[in-house]
C-alpha atoms as a PDB file:
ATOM      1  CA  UNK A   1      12.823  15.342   9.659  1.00  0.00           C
ATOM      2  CA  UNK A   2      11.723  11.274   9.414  1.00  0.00           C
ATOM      3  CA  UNK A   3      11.009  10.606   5.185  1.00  0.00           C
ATOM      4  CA  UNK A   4       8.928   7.393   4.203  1.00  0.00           C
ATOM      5  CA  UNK A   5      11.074   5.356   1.980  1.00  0.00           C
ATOM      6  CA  UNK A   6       8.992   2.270   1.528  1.00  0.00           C
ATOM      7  CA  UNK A   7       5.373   1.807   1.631  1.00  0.00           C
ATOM      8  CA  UNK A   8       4.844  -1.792   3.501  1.00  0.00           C
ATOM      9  CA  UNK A   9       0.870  -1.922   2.459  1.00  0.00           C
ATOM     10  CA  UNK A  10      -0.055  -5.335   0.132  1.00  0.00           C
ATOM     11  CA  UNK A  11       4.238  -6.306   0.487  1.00  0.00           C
ATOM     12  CA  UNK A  12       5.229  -9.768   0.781  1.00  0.00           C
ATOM     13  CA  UNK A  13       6.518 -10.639   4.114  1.00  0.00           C
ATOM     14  CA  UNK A  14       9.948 -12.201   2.809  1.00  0.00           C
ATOM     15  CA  UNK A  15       9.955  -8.747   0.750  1.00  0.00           C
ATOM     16  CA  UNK A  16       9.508  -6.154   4.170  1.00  0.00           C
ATOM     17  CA  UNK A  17      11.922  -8.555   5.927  1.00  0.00           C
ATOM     18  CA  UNK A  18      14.616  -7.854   2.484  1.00  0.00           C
ATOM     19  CA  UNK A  19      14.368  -4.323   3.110  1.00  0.00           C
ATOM     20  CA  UNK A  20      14.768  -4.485   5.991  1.00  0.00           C
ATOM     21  CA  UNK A  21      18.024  -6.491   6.057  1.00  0.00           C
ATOM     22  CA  UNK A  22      19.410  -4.425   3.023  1.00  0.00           C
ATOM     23  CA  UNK A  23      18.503  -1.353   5.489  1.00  0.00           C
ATOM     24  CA  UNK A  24      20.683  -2.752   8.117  1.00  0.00           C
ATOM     25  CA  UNK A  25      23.649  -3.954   5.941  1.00  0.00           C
ATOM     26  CA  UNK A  26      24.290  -0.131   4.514  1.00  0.00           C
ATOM     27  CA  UNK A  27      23.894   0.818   8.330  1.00  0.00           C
ATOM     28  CA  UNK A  28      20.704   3.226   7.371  1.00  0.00           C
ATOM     29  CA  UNK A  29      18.882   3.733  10.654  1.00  0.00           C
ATOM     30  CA  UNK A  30      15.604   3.398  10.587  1.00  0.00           C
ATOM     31  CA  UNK A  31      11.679   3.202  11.745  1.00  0.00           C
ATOM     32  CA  UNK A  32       8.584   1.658  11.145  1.00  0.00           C
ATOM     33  CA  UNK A  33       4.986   2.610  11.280  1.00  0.00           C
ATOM     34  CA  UNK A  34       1.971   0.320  11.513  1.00  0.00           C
ATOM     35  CA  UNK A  35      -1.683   0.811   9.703  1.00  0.00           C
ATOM     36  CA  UNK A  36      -3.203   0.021  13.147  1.00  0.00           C
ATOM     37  CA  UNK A  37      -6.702  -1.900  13.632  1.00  0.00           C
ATOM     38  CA  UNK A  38      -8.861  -0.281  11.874  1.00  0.00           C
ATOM     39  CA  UNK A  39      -6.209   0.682   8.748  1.00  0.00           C
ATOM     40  CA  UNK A  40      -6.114   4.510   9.721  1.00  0.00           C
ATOM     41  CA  UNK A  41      -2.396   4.958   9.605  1.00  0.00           C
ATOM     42  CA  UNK A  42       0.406   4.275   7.026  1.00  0.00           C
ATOM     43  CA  UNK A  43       2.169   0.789   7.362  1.00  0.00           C
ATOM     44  CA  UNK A  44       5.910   2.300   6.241  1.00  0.00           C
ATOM     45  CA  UNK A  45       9.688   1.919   6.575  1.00  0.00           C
ATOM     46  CA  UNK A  46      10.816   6.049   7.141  1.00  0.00           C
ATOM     47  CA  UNK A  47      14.169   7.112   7.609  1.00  0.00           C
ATOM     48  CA  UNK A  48      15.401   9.596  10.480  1.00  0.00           C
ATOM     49  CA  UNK A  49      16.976  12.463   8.643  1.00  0.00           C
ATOM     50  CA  UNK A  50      17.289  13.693   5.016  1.00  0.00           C
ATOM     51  CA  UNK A  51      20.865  12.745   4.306  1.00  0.00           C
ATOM     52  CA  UNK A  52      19.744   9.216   4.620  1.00  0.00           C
ATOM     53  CA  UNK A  53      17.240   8.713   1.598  1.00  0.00           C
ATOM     54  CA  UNK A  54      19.556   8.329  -1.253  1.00  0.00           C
ATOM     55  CA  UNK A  55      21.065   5.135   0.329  1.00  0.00           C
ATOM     56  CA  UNK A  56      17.985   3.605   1.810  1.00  0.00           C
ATOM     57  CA  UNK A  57      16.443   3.941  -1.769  1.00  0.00           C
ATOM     58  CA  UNK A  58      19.583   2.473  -3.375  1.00  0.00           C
ATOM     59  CA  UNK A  59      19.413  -0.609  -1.100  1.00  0.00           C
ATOM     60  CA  UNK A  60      15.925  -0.743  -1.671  1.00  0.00           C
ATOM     61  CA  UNK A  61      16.166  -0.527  -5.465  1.00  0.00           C
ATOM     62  CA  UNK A  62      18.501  -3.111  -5.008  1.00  0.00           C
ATOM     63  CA  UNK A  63      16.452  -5.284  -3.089  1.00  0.00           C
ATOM     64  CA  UNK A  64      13.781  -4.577  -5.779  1.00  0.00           C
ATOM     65  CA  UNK A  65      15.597  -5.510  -8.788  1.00  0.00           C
ATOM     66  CA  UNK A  66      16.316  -9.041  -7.601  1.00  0.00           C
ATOM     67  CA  UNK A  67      12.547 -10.219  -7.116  1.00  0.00           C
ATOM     68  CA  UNK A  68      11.198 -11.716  -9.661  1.00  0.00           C
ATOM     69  CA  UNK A  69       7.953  -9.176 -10.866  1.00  0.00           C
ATOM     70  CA  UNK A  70       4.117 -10.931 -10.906  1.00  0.00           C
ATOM     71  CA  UNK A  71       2.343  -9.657 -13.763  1.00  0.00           C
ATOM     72  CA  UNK A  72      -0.867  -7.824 -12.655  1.00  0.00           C
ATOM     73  CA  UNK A  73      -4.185  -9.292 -12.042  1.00  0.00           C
ATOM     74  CA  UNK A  74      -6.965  -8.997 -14.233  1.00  0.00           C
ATOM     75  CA  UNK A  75      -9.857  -7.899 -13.053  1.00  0.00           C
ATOM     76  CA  UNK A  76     -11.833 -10.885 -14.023  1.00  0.00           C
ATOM     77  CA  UNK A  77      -9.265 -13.183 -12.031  1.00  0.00           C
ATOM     78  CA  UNK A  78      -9.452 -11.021  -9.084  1.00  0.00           C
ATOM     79  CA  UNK A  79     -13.220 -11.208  -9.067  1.00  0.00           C
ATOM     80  CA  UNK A  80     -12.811 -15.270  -9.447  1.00  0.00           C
ATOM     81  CA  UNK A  81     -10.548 -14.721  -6.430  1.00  0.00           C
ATOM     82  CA  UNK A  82     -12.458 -12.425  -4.154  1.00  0.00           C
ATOM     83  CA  UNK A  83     -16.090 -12.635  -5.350  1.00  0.00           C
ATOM     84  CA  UNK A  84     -17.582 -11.583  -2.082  1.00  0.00           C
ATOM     85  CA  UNK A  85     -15.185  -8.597  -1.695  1.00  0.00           C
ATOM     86  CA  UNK A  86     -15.762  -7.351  -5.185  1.00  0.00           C
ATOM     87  CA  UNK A  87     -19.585  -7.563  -5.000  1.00  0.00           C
ATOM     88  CA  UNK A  88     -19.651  -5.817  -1.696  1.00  0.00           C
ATOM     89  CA  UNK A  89     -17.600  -2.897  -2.717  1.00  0.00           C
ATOM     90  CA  UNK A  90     -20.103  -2.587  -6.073  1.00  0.00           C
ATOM     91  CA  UNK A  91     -22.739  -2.175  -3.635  1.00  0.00           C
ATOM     92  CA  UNK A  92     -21.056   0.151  -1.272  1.00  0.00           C
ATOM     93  CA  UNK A  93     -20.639   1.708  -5.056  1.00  0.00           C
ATOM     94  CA  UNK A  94     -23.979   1.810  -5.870  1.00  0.00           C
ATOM     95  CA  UNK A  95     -25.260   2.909  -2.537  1.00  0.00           C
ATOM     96  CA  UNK A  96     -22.946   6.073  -2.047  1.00  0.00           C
ATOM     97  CA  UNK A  97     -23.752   6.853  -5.683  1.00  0.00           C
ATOM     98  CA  UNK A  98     -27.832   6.297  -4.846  1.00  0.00           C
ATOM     99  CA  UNK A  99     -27.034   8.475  -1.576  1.00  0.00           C
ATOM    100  CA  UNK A 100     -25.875  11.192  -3.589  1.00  0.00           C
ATOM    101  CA  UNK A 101     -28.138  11.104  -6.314  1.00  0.00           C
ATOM    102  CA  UNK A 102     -31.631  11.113  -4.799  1.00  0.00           C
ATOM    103  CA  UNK A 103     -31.382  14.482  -3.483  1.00  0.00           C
ATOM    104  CA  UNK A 104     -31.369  15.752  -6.794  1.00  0.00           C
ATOM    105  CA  UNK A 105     -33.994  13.555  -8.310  1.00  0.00           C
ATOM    106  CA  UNK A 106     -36.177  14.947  -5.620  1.00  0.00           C
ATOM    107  CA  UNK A 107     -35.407  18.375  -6.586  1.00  0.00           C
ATOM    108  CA  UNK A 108     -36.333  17.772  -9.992  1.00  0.00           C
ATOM    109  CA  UNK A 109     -39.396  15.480 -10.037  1.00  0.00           C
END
């Protein structure tokens, strides 16, 4: 049975492509899945069979412990960096929140 092995979602491009080469060099077969359009689906690199997994996630982990690591984003910087983005999903926030709320404030007043 096909196991997921490495989650391609927010990776690097030159990062996907390492895997992918250290995937080929220890001769691990393997398969790729896309999100699709609208994001549905899981953008992965999946192995065919069980027996498989321990060397696709040592050539991973290999692949892994040669990039350098970012340090996290604040929030505050990602807000500076997606301000539009951020507000929008506070009021997508506040709306489902509002949604779900004013059912009960009815019920009560």
């Amino acid at each position: 049975m096909a196991r997921l092995v490495f989650h391609l979602a927010n990776v690097p491009e030159d990062e996907a492509m390492q895997v992918r080469q250290a995937l080929t060099e220890a001769e691990v077969e393997f398969f790729e899945t896309e999100a699709g359009r609208w994001r549905i689906g899981v953008a992965a690199i999946w192995v065919h069979t069980d027996d498989d997994v321990p060397a696709a996630r040592q050539a991973i982990e290999a692949v892994q412990a040669e990039l350098p690591r970012a340090a996290p984003l604040p929030f505050w910087h990602h807000v500076a960096l997606n301000p539009v983005r951020v507000l929008s999903m506070l009021v997508l926030i506040a709306a489902i929140i509002a949604i779900t709320l004013i059912p009960v404030w009815m019920l009560i007043n």
